[in-house]
PDB file of N, CA and C in Angstrom:
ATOM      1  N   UNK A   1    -115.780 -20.937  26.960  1.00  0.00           N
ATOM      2  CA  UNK A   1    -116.657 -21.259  28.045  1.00  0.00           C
ATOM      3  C   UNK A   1    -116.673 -20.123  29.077  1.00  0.00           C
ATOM      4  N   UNK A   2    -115.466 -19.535  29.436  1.00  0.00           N
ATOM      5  CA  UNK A   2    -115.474 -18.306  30.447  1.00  0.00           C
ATOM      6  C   UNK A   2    -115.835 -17.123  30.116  1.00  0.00           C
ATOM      7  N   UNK A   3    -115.546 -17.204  28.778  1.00  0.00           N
ATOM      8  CA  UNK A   3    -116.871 -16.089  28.098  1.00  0.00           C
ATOM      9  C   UNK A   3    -118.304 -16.212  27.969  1.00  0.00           C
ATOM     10  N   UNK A   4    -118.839 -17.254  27.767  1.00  0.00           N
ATOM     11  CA  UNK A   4    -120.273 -17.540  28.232  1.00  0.00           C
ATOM     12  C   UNK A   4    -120.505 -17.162  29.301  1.00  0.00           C
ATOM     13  N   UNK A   5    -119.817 -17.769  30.506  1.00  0.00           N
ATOM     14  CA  UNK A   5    -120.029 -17.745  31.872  1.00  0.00           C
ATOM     15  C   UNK A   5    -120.182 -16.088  32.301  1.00  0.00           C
ATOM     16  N   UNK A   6    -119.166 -14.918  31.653  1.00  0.00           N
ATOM     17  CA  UNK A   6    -119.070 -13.703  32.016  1.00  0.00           C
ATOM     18  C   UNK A   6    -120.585 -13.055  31.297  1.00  0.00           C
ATOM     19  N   UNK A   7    -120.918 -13.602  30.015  1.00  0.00           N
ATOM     20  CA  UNK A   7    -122.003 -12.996  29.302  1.00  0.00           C
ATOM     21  C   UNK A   7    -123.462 -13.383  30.123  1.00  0.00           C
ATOM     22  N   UNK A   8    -123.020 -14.554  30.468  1.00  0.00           N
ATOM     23  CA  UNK A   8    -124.598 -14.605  31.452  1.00  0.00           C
ATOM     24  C   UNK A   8    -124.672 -14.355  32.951  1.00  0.00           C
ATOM     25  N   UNK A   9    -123.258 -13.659  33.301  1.00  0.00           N
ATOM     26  CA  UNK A   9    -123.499 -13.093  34.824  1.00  0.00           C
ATOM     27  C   UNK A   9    -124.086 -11.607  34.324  1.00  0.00           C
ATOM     28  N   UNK A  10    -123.331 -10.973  32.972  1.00  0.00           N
ATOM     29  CA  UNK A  10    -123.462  -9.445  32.964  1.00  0.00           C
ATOM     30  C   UNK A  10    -125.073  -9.767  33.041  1.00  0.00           C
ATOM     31  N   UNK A  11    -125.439 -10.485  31.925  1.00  0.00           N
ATOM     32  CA  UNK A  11    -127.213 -11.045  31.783  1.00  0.00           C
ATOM     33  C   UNK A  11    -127.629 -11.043  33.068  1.00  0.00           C
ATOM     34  N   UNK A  12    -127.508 -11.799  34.244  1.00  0.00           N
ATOM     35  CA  UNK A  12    -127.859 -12.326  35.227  1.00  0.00           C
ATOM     36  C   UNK A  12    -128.488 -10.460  35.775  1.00  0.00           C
ATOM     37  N   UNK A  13    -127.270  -9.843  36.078  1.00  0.00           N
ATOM     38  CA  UNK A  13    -127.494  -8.426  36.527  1.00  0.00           C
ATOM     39  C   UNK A  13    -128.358  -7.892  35.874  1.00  0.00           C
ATOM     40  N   UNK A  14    -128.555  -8.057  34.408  1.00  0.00           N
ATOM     41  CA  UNK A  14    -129.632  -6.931  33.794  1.00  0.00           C
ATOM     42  C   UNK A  14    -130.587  -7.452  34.078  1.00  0.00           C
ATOM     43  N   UNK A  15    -130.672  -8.688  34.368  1.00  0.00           N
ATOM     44  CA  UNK A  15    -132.081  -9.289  34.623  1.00  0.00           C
ATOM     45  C   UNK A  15    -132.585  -8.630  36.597  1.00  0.00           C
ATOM     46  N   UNK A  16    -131.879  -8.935  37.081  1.00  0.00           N
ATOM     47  CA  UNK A  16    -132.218  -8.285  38.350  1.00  0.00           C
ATOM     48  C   UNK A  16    -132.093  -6.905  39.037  1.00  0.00           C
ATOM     49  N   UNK A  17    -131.439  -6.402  37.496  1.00  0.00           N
ATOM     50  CA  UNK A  17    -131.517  -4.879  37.575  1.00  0.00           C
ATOM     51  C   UNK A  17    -132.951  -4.123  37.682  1.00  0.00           C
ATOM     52  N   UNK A  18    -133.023  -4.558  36.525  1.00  0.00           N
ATOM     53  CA  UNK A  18    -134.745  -4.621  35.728  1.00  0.00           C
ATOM     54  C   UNK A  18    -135.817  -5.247  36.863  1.00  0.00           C
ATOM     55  N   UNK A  19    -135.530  -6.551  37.786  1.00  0.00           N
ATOM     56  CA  UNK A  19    -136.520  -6.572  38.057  1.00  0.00           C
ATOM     57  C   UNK A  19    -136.911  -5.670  39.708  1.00  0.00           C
ATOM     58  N   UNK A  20    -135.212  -5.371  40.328  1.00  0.00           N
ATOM     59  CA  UNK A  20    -135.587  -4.584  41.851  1.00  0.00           C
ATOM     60  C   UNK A  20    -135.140  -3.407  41.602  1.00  0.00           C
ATOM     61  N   UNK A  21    -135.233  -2.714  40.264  1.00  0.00           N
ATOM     62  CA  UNK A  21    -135.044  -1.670  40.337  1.00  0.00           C
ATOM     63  C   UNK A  21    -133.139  -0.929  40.819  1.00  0.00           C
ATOM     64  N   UNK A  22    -133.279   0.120  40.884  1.00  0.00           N
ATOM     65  CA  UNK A  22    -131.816   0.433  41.184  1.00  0.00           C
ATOM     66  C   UNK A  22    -130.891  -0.053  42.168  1.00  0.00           C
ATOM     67  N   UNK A  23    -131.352  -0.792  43.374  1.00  0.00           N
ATOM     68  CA  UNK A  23    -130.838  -1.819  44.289  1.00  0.00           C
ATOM     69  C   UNK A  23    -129.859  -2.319  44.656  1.00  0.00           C
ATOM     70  N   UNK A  24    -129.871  -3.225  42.797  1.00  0.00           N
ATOM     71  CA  UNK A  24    -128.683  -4.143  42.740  1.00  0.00           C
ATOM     72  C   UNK A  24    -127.838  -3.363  41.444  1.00  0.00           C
ATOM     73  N   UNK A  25    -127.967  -2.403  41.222  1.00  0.00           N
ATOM     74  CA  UNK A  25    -127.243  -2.305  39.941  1.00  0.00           C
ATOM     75  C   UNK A  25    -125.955  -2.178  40.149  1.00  0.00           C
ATOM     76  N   UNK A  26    -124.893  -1.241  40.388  1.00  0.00           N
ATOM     77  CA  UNK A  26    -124.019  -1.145  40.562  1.00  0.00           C
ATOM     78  C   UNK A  26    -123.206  -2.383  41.431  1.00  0.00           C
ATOM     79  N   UNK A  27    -123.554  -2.652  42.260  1.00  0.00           N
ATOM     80  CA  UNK A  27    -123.190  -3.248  43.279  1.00  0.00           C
ATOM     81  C   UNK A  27    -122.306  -4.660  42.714  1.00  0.00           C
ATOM     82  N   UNK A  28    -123.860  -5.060  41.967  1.00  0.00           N
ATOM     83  CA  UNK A  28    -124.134  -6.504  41.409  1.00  0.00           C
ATOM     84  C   UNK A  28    -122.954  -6.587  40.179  1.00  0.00           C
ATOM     85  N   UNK A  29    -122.886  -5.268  39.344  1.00  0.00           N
ATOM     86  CA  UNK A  29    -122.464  -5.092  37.901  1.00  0.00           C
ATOM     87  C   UNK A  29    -121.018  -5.034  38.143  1.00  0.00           C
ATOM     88  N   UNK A  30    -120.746  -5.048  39.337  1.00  0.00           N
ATOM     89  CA  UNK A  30    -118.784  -4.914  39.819  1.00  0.00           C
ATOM     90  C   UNK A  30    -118.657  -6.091  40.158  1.00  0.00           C
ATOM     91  N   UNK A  31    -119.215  -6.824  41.042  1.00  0.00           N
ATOM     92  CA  UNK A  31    -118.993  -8.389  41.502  1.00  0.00           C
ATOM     93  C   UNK A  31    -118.768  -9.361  40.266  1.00  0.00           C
ATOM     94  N   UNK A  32    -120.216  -9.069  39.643  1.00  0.00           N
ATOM     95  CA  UNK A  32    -119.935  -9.720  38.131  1.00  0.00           C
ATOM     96  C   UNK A  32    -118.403  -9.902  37.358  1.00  0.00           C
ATOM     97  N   UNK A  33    -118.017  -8.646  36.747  1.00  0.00           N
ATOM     98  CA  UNK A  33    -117.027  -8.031  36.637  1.00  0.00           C
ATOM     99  C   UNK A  33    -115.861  -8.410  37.130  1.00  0.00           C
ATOM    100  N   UNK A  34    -116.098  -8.641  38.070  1.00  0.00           N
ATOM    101  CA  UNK A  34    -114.869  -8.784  39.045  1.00  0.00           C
ATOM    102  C   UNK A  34    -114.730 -10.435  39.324  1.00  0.00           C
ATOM    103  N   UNK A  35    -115.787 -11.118  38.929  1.00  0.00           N
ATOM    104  CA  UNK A  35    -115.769 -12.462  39.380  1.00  0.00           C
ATOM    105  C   UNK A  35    -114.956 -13.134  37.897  1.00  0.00           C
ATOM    106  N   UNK A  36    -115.732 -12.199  36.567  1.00  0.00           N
ATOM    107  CA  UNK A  36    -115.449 -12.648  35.271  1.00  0.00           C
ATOM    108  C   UNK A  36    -113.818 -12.430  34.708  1.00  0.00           C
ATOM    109  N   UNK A  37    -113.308 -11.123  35.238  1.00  0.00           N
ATOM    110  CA  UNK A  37    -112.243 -10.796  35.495  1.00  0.00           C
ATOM    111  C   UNK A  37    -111.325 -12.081  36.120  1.00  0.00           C
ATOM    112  N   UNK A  38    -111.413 -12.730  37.012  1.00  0.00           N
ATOM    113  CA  UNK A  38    -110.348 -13.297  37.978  1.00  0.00           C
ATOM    114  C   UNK A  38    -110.596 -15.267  37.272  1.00  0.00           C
ATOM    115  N   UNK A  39    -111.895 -15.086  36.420  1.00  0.00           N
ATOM    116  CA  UNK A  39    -111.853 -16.645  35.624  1.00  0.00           C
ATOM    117  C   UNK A  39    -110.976 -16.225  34.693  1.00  0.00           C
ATOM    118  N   UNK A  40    -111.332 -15.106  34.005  1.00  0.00           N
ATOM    119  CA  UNK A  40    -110.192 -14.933  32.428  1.00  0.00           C
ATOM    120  C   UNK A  40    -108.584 -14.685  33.089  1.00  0.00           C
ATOM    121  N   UNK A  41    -108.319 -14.438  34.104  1.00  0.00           N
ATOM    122  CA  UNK A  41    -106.665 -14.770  34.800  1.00  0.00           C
ATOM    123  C   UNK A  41    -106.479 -16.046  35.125  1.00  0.00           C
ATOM    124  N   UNK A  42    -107.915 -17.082  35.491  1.00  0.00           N
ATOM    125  CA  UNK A  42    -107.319 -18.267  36.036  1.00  0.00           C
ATOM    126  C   UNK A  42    -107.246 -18.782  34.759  1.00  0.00           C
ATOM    127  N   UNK A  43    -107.875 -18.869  33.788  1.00  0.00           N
ATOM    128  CA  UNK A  43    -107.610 -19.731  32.483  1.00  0.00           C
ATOM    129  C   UNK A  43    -106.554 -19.340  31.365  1.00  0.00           C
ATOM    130  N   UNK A  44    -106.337 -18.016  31.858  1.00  0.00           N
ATOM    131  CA  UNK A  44    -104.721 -17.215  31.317  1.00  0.00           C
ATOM    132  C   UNK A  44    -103.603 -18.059  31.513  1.00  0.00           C
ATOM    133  N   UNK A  45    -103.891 -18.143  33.201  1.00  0.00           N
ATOM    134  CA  UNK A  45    -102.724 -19.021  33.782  1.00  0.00           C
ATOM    135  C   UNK A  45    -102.536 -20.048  33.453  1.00  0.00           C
ATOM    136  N   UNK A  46    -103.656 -21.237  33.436  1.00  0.00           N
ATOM    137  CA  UNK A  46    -103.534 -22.380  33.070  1.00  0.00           C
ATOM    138  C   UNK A  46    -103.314 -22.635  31.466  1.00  0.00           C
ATOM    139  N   UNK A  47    -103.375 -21.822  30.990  1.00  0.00           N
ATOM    140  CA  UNK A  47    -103.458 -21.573  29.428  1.00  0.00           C
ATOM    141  C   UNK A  47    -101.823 -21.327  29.221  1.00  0.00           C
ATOM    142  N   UNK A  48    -101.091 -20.654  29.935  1.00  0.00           N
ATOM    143  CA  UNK A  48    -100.134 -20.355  29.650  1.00  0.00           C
ATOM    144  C   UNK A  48     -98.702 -21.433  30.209  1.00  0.00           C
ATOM    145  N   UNK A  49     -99.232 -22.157  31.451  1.00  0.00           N
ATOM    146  CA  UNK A  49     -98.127 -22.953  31.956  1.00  0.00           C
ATOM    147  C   UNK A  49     -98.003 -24.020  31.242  1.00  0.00           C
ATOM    148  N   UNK A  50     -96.158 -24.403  31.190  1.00  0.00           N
ATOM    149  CA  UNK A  50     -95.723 -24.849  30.439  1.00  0.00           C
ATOM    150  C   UNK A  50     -95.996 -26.996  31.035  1.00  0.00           C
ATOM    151  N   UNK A  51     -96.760 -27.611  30.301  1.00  0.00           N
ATOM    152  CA  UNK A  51     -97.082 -28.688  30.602  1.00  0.00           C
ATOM    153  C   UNK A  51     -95.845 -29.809  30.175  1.00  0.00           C
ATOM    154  N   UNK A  52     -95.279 -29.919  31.284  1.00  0.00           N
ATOM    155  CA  UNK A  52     -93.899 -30.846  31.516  1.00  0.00           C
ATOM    156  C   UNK A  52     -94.535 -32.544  31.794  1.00  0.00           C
ATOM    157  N   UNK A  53     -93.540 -33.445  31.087  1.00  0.00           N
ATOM    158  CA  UNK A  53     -94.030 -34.744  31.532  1.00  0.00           C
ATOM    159  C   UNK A  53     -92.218 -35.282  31.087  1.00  0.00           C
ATOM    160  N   UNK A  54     -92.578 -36.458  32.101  1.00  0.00           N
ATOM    161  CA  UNK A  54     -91.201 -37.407  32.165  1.00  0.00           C
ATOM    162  C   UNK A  54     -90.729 -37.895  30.804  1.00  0.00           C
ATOM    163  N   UNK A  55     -89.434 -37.449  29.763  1.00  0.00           N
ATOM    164  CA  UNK A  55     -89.223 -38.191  29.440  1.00  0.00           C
ATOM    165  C   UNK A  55     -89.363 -40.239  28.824  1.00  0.00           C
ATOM    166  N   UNK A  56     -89.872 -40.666  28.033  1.00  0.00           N
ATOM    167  CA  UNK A  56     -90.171 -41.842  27.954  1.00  0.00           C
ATOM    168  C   UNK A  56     -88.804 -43.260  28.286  1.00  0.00           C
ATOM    169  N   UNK A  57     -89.457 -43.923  29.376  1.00  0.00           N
ATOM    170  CA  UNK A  57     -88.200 -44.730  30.044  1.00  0.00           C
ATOM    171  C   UNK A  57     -87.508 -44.134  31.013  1.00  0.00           C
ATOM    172  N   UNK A  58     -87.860 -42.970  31.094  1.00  0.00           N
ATOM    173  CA  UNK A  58     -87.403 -42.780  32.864  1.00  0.00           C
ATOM    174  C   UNK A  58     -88.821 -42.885  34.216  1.00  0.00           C
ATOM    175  N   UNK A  59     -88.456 -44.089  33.681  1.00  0.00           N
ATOM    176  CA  UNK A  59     -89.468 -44.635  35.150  1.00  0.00           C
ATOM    177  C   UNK A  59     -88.619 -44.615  36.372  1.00  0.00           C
ATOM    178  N   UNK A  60     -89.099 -43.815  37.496  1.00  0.00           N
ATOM    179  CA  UNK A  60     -88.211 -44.024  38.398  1.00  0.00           C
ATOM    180  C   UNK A  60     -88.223 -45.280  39.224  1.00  0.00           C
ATOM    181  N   UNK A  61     -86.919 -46.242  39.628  1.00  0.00           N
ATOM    182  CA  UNK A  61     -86.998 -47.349  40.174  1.00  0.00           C
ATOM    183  C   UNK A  61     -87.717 -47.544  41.923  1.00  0.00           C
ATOM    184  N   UNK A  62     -87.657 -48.414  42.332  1.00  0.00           N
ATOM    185  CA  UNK A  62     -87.592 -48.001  43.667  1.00  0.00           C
ATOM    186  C   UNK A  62     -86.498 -48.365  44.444  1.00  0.00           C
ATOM    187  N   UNK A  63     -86.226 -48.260  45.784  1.00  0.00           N
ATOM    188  CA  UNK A  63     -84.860 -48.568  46.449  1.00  0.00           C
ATOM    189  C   UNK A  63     -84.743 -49.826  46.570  1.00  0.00           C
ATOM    190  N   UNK A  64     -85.719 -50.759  46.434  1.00  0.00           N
ATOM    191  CA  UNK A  64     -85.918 -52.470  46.500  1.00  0.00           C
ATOM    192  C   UNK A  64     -85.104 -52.798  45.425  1.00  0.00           C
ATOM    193  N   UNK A  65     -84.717 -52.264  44.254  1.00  0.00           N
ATOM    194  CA  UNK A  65     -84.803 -52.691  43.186  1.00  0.00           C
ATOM    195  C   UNK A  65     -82.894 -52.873  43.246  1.00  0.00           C
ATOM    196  N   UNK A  66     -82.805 -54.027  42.572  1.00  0.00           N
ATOM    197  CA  UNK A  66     -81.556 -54.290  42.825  1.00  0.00           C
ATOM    198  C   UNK A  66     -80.561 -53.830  41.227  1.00  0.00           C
ATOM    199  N   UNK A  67     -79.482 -53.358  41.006  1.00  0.00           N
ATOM    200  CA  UNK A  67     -79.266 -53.010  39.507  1.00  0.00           C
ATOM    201  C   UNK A  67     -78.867 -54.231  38.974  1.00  0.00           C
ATOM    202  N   UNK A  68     -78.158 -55.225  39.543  1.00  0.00           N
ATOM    203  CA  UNK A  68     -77.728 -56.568  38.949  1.00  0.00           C
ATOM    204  C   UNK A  68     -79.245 -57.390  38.696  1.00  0.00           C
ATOM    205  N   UNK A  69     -80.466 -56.978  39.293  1.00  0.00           N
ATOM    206  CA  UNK A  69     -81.649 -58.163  39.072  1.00  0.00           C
ATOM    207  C   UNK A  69     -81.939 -57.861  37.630  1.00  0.00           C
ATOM    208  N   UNK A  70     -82.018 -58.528  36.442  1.00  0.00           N
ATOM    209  CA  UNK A  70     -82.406 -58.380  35.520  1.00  0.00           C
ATOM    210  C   UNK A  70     -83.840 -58.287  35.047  1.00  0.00           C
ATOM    211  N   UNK A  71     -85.243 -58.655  36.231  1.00  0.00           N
ATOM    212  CA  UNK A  71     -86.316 -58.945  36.447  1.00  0.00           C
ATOM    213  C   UNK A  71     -86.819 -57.315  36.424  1.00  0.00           C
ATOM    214  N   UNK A  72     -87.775 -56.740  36.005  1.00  0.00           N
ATOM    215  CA  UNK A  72     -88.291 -55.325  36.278  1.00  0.00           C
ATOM    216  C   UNK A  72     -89.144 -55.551  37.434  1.00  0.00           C
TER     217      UNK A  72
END
């Protein structure tokens, strides 16, 4: 998906390259770049962290909870 997203910003630029002339080229073609750049680090990241979950049956109690009540 963040490769789509980068292929139709570079698109986006050639399209408004083409249509105002030299203007936006450079300018536009680094932002792009630079925007597509910092999605492929955020989905690196999230791609890479390690997804932790509780153990099954460690529900934590609350302080109400008495250890002699046999009732959950």
């Amino acid at each position: 998906m963040n490769a789509t997203g980068g292929l139709l910003g570079f698109a986006l630029a050639a399209l408004l390259r083409r249509a105002l002339g030299t203007t936006t080229g450079r300018a536009t073609t680094v932002v792009c770049a630079l925007g597509t750049a910092a999605a492929l680090v955020g989905v690196a990241t999230l791609a890479a962290a390690p997804m932790t979950r509780a153990p099954r049956g460690s529900v934590p109690m609350s302080t109400s909870a008495s250890a002699d009540d046999p009732t959950p």
